[in-house]
Protein backbone atom coordinates (compact mmCIF):
# COMPACT_ATOMS: atom_id res chain seq x y z
CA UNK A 1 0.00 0.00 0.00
CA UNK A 2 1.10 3.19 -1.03
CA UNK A 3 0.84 6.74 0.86
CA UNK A 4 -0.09 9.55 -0.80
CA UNK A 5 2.02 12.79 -0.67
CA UNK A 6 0.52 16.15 0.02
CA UNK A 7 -0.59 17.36 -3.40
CA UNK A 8 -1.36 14.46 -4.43
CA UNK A 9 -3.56 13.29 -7.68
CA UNK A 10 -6.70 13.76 -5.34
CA UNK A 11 -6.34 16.95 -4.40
CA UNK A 12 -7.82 20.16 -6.57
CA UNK A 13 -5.66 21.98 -8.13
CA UNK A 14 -5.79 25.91 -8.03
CA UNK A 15 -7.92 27.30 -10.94
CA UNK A 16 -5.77 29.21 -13.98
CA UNK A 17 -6.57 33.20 -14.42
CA UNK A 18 -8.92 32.06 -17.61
CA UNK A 19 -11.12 29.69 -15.41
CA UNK A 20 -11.26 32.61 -12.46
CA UNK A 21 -12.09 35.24 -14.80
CA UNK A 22 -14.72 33.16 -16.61
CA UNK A 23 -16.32 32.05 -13.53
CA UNK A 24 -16.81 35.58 -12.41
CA UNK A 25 -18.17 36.82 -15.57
CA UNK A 26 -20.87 33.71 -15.50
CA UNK A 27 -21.24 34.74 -11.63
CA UNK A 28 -22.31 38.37 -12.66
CA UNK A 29 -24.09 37.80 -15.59
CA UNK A 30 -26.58 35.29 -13.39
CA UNK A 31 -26.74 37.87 -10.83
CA UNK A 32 -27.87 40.64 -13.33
CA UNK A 33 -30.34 38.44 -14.79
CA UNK A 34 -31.84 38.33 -11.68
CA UNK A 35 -31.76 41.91 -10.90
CA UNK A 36 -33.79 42.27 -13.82
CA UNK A 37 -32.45 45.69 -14.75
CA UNK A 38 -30.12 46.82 -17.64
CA UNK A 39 -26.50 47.40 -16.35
CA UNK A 40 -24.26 49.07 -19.36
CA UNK A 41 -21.64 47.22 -20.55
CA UNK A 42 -18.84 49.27 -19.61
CA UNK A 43 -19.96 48.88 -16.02
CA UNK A 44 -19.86 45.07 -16.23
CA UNK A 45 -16.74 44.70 -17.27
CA UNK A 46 -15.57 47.10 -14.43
CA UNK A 47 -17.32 44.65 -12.13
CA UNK A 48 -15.97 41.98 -13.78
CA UNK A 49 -11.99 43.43 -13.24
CA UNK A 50 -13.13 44.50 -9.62
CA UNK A 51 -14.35 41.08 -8.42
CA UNK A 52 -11.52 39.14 -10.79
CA UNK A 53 -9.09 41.00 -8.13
CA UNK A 54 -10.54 40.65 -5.08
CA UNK A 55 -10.90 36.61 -6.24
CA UNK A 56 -7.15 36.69 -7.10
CA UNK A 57 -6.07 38.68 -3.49
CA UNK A 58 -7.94 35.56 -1.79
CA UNK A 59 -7.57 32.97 -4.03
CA UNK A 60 -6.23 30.97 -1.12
CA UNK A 61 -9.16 31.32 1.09
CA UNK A 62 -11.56 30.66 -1.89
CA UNK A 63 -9.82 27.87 -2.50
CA UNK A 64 -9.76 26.19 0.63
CA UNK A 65 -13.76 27.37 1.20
CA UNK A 66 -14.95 26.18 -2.54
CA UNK A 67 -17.24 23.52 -1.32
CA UNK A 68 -19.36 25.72 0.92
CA UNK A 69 -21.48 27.86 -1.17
CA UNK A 70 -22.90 29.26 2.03
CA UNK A 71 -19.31 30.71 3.38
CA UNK A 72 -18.40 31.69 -0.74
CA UNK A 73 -21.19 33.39 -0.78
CA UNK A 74 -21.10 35.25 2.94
CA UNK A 75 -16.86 36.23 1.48
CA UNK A 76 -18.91 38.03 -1.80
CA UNK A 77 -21.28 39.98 0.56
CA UNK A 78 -18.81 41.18 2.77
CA UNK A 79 -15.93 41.93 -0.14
CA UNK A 80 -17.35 42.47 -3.16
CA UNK A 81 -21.16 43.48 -3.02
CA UNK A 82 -20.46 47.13 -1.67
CA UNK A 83 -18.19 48.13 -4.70
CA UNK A 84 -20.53 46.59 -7.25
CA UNK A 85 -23.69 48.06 -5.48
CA UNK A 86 -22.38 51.43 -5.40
CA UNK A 87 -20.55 51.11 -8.99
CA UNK A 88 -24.09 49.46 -10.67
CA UNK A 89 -26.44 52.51 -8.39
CA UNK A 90 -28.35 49.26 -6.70
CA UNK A 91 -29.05 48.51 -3.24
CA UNK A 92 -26.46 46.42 -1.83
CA UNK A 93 -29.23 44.27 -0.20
CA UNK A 94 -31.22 43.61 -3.50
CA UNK A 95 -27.50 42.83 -5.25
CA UNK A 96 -26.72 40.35 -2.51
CA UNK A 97 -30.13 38.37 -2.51
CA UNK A 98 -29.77 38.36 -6.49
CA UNK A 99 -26.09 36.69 -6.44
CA UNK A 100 -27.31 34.32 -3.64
CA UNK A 101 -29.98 33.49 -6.01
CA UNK A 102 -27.20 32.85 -9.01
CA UNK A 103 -24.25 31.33 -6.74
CA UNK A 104 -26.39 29.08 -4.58
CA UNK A 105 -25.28 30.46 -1.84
């Protein structure tokens, strides 16, 4: 029987720049869906560069957390829903219920 080291073939490996920034685009896009209001272009791709570098600043934490929707979700509220609520002119609470709604959170 063999032991396997740290970092082994079971363990996830940490997501490339492509798959973060893809993941938050899909993230936002849900989330305006469910807002059910027109956000301009330009200010979605602001969003988009805002909450690809808050991901990237905790990347480790996400990481670690990436099973729990809940505690994903409760990181978004607290780090990124102010900047996008005041950069898209909603209500932070309406923004956060929407992403919950998207993320599953």
């Amino acid at each position: 029987m063999r032991l396997q080291q740290p970092g082994g073939k079971h363990e996830a490996a940490y997501p490339s720049a492509r798959k973060i920034r893809r993941a938050c685009s899909v993230e936002l896009y849900r989330t305006i869906k469910r807002l059910n209001r027109y956000i301009p272009a330009e200010k979605v791709e602001e969003a988009e560069k805002l909450y690809f570098r808050k991901v990237a600043e905790n990347l480790l934490w996400i990481h670690e957390h990436r099973d729990n929707r809940k505690k994903l979700a409760d990181w978004w509220e607290a780090n990124v829903c102010p900047d996008i609520a005041a950069l898209w002119d909603v209500e932070p609470k309406r923004l956060s219920a929407a992403f919950r709604s998207a993320f599953g959170g």
